[in-house]
C-alpha atoms as a PDB file:
ATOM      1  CA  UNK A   1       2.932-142.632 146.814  1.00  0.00           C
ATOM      2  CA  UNK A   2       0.364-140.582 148.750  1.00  0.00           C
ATOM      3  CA  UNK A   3       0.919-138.327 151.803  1.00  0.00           C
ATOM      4  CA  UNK A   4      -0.192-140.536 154.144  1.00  0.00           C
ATOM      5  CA  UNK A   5       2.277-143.079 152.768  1.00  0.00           C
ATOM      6  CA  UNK A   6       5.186-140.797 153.273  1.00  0.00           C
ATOM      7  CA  UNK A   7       3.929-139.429 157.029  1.00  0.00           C
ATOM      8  CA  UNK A   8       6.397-141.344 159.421  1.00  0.00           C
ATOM      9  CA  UNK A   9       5.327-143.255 161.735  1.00  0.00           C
ATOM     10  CA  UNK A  10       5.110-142.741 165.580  1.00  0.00           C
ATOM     11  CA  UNK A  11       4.202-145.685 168.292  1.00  0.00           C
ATOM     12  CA  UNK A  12       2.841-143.866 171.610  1.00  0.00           C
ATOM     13  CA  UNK A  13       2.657-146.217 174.075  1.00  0.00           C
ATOM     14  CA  UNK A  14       0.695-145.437 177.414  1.00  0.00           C
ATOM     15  CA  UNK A  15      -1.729-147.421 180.385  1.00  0.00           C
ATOM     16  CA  UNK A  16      -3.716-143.841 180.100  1.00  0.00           C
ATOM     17  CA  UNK A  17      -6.223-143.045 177.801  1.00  0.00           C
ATOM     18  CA  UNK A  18      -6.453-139.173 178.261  1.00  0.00           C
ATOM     19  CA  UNK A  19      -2.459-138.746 177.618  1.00  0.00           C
ATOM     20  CA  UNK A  20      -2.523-140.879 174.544  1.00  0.00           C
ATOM     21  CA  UNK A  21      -5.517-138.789 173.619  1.00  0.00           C
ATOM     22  CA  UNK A  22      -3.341-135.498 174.114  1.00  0.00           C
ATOM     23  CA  UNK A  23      -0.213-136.772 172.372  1.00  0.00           C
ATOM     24  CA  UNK A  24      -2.387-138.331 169.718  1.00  0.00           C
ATOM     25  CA  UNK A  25      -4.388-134.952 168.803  1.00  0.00           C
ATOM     26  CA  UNK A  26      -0.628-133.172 168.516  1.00  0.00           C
ATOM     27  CA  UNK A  27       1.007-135.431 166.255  1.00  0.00           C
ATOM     28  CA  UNK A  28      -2.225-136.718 164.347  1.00  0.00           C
ATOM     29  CA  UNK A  29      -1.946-134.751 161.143  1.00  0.00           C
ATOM     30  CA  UNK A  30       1.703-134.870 161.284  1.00  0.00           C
ATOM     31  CA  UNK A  31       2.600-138.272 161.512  1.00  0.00           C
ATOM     32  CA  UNK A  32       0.855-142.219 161.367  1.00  0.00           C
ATOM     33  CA  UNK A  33       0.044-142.781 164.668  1.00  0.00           C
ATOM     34  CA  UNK A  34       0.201-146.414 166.601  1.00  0.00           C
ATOM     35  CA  UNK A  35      -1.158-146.744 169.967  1.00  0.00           C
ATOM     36  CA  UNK A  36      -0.470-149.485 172.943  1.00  0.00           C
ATOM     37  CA  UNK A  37      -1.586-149.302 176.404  1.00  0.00           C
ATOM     38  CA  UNK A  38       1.096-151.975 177.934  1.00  0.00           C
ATOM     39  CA  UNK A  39       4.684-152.852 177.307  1.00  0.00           C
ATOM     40  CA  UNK A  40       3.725-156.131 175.417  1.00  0.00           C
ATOM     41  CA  UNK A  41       1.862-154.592 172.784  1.00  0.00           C
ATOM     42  CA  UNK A  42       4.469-152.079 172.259  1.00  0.00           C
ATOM     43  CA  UNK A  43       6.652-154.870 171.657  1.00  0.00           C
ATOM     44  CA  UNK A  44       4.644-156.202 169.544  1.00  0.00           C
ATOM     45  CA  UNK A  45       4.038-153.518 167.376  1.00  0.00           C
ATOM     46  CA  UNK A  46       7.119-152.208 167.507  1.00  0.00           C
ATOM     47  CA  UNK A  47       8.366-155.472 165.269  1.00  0.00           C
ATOM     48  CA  UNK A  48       5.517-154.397 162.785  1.00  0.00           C
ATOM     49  CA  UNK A  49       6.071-154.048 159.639  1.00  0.00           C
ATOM     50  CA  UNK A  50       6.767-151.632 158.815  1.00  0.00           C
ATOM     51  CA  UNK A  51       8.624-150.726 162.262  1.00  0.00           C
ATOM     52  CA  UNK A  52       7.603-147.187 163.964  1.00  0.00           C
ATOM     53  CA  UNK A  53      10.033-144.543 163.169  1.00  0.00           C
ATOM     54  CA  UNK A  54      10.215-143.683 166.722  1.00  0.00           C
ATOM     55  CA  UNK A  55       8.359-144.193 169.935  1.00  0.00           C
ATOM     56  CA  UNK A  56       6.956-142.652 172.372  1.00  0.00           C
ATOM     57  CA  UNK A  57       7.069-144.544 176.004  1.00  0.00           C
ATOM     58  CA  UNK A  58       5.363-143.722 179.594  1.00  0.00           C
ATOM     59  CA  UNK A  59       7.671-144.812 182.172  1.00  0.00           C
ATOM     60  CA  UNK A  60       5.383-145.615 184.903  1.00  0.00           C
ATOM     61  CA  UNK A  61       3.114-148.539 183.451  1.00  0.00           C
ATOM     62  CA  UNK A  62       1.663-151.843 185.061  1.00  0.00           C
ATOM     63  CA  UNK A  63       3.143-155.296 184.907  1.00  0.00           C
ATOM     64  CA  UNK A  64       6.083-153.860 182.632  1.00  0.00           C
ATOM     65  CA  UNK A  65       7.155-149.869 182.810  1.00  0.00           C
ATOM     66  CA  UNK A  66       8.573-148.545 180.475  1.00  0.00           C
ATOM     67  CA  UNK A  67      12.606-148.972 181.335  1.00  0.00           C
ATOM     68  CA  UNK A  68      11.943-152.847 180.912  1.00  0.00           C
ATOM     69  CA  UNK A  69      10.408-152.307 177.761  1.00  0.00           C
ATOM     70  CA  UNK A  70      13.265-149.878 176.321  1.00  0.00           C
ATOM     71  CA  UNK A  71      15.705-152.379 177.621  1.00  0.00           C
ATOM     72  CA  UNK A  72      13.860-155.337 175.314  1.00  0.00           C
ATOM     73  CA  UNK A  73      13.945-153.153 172.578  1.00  0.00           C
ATOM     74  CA  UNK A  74      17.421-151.662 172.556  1.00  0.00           C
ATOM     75  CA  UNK A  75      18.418-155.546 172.972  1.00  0.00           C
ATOM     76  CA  UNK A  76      16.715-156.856 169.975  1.00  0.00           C
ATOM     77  CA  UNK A  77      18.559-156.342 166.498  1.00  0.00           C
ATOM     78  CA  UNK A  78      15.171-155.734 164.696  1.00  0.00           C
ATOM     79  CA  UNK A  79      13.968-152.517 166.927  1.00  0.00           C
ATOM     80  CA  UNK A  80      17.307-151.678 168.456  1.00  0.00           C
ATOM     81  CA  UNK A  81      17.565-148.800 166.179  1.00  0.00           C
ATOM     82  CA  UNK A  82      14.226-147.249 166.689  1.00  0.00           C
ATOM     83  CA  UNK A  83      14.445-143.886 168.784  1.00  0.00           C
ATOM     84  CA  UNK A  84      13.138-143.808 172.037  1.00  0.00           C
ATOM     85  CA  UNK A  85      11.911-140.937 174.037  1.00  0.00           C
ATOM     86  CA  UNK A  86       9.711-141.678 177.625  1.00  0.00           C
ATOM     87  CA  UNK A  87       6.947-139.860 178.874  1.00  0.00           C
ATOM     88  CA  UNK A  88       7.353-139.340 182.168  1.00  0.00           C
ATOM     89  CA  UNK A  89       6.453-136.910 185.023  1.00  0.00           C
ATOM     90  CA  UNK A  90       9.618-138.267 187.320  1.00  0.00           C
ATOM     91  CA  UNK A  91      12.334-135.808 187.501  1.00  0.00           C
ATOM     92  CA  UNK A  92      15.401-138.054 187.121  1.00  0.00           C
ATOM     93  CA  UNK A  93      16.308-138.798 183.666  1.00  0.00           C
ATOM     94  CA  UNK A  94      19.451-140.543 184.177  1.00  0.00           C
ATOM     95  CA  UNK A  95      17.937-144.688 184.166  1.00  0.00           C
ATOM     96  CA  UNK A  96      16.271-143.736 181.015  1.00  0.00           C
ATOM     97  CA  UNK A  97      19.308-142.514 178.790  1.00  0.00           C
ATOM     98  CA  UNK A  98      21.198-145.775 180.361  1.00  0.00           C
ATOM     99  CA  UNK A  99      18.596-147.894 178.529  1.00  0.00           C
ATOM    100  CA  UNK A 100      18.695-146.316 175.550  1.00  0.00           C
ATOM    101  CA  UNK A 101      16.467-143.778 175.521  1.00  0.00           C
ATOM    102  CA  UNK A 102      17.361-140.259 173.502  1.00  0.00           C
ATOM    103  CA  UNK A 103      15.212-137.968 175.316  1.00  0.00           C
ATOM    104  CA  UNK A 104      12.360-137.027 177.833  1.00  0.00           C
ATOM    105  CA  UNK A 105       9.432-135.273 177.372  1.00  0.00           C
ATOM    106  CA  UNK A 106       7.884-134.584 180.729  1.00  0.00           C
ATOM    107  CA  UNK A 107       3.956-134.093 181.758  1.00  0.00           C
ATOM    108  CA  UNK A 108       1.500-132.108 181.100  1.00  0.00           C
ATOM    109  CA  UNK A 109       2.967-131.762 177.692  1.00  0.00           C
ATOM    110  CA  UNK A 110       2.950-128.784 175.844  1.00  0.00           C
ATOM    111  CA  UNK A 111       2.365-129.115 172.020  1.00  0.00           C
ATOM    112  CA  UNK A 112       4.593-127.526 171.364  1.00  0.00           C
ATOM    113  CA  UNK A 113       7.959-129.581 173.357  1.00  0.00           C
ATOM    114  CA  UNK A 114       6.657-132.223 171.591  1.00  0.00           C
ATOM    115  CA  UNK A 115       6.896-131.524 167.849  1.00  0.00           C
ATOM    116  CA  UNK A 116       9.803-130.198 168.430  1.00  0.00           C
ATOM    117  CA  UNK A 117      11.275-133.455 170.152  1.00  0.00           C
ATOM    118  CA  UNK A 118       9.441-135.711 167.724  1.00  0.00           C
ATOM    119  CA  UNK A 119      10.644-134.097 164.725  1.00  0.00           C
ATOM    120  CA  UNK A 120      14.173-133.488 165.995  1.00  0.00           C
ATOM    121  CA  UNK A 121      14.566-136.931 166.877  1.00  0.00           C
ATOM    122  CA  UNK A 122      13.260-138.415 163.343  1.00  0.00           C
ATOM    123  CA  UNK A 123      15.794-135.972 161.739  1.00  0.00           C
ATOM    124  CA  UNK A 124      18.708-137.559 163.653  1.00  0.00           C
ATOM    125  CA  UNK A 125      17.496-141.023 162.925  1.00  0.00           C
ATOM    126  CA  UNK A 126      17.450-140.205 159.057  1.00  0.00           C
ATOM    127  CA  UNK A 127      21.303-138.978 159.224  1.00  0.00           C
ATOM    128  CA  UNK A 128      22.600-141.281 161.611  1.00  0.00           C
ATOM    129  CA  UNK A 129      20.624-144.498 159.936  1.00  0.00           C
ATOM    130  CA  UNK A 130      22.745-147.483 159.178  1.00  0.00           C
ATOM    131  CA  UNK A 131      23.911-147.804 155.420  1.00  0.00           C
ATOM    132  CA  UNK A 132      22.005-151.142 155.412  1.00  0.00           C
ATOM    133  CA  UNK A 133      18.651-149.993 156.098  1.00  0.00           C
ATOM    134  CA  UNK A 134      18.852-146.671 154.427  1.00  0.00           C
ATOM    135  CA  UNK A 135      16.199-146.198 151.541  1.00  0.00           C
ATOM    136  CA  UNK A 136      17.324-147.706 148.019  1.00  0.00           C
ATOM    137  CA  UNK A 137      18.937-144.727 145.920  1.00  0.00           C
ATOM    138  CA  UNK A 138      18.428-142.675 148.964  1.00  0.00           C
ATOM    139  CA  UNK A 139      21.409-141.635 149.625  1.00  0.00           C
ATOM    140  CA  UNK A 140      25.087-142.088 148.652  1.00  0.00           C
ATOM    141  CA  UNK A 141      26.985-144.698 149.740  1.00  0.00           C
ATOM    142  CA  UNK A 142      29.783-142.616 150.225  1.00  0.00           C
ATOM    143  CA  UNK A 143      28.529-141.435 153.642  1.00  0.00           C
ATOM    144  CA  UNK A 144      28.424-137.587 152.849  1.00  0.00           C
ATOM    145  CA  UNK A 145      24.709-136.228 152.530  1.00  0.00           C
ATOM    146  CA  UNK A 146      23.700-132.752 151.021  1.00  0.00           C
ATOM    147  CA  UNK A 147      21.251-130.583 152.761  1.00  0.00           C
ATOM    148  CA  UNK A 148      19.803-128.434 150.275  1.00  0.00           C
ATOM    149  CA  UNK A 149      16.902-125.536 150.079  1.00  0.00           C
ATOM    150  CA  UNK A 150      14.896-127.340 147.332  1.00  0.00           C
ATOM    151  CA  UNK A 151      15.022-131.105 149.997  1.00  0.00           C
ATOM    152  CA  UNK A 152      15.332-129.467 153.221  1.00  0.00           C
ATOM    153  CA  UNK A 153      13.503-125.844 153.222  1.00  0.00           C
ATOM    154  CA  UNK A 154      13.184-125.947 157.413  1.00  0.00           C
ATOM    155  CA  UNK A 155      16.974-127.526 157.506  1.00  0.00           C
ATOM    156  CA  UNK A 156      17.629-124.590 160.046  1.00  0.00           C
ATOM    157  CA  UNK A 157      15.767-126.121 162.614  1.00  0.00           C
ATOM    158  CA  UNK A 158      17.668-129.281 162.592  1.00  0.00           C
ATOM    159  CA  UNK A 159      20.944-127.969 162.956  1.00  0.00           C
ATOM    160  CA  UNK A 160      19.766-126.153 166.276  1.00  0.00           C
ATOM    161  CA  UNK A 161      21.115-128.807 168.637  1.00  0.00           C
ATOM    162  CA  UNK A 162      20.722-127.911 171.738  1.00  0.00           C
ATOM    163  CA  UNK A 163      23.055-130.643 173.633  1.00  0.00           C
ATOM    164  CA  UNK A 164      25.788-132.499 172.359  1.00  0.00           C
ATOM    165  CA  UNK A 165      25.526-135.397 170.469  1.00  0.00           C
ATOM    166  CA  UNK A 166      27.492-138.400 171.929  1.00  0.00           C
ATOM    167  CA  UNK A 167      29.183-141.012 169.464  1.00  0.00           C
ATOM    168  CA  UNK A 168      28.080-144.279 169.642  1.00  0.00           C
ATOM    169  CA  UNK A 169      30.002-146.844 169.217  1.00  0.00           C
ATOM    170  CA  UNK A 170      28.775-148.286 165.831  1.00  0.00           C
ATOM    171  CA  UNK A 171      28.759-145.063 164.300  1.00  0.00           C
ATOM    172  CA  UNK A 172      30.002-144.621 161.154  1.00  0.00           C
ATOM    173  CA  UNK A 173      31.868-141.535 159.950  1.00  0.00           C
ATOM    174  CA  UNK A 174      29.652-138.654 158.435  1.00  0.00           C
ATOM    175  CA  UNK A 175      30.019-135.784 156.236  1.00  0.00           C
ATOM    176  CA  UNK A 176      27.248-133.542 155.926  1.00  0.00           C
ATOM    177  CA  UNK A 177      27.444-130.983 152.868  1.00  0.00           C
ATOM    178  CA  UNK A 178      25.301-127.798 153.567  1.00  0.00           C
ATOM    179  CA  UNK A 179      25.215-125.672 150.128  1.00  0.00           C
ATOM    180  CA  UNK A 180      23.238-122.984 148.745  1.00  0.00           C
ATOM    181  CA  UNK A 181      21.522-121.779 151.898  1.00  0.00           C
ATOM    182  CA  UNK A 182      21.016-118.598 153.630  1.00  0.00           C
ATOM    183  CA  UNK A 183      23.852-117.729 155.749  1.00  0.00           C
ATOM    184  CA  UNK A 184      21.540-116.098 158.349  1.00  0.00           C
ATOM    185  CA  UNK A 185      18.273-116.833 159.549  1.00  0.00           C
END
């Protein structure tokens, strides 16, 4: 397998060119990138295979904004799993976590909010991943997962959660085994 094959992939949907252009030149040597410009091709691609591992979605779009799409895609059991955060410049954030949305990054965007979001968000989606769709040999069917220096040198960052994480109702229970790291930073 080649780096490219291992880059996860990210589906930015937006109706404007210059903010897909921004988001695209952030993430571009970090991750595949997927572009629509409407909430039917993000649909659409979103039930590629193979899926994005998370997507980026513009609230305010033509003919179907971005709540209607999050709402198709947290109802269908082949994308229902696929994070979620909108790009938006509206202040209230509430509709878009009651659709299913994990997070917000607001305009102009600053390069560095979104790695950080991105990334975060595609480290929670690894632990909290059904068994079922979990790689083969990937990890332990027991549900307990080891973060370790040698798999997980920047496993720091992804323990710095900033807001609670709320259960969800199909979660299963998880054990998370940190050994043989640093005790400070």
């Amino acid at each position: 397998m080649n780096q490219a094959d291992s880059k996860n992939t990210v589906l930015i949907v937006d109706d404007s060119p210059a903010n897909i252009q921004v988001v695209n030149s952030i993430l571009k040597d970090i991750y595949k990138i997927r572009i629509a410009t409407n909430g039917a091709k993000a649909l659409e691609l979103a039930k590629a295979t193979p899926p994005p591992d998370l997507i980026l979605l513009d609230v305010m779009m033509p003919e179907m904004d971005g709540y209607e799409v999050c709402t198709r895609l947290k109802a269908d059991l082949e994308t229902r799993e696929i994070p979620v955060i909108f790009l938006t410049e509206v202040e209230d954030e509430t509709k878009g976590f009651e659709v299913g949305a994990v997070d917000y990054i607001h305009k102009p965007f600053s390069p560095a909010v979104v790695k950080a979001r991105v990334q975060t968000h595609l480290v929670l989606r690894g632990i909290t991943q059904p068994v079922s769709s979990r790689p083969t040999g990937g990890w332990p069917e027991t549900g307990r997962w080891e973060i370790t220096p040698e798999k997980h040198p920047d496993w720091h960052h992804h323990l710095d959660v900033k807001r609670p994480l709320l259960p969800r109702a199909d979660a299963q229970a998880v054990s998370i085994s940190v050994s043989g790291l640093p005790t400070s930073r």
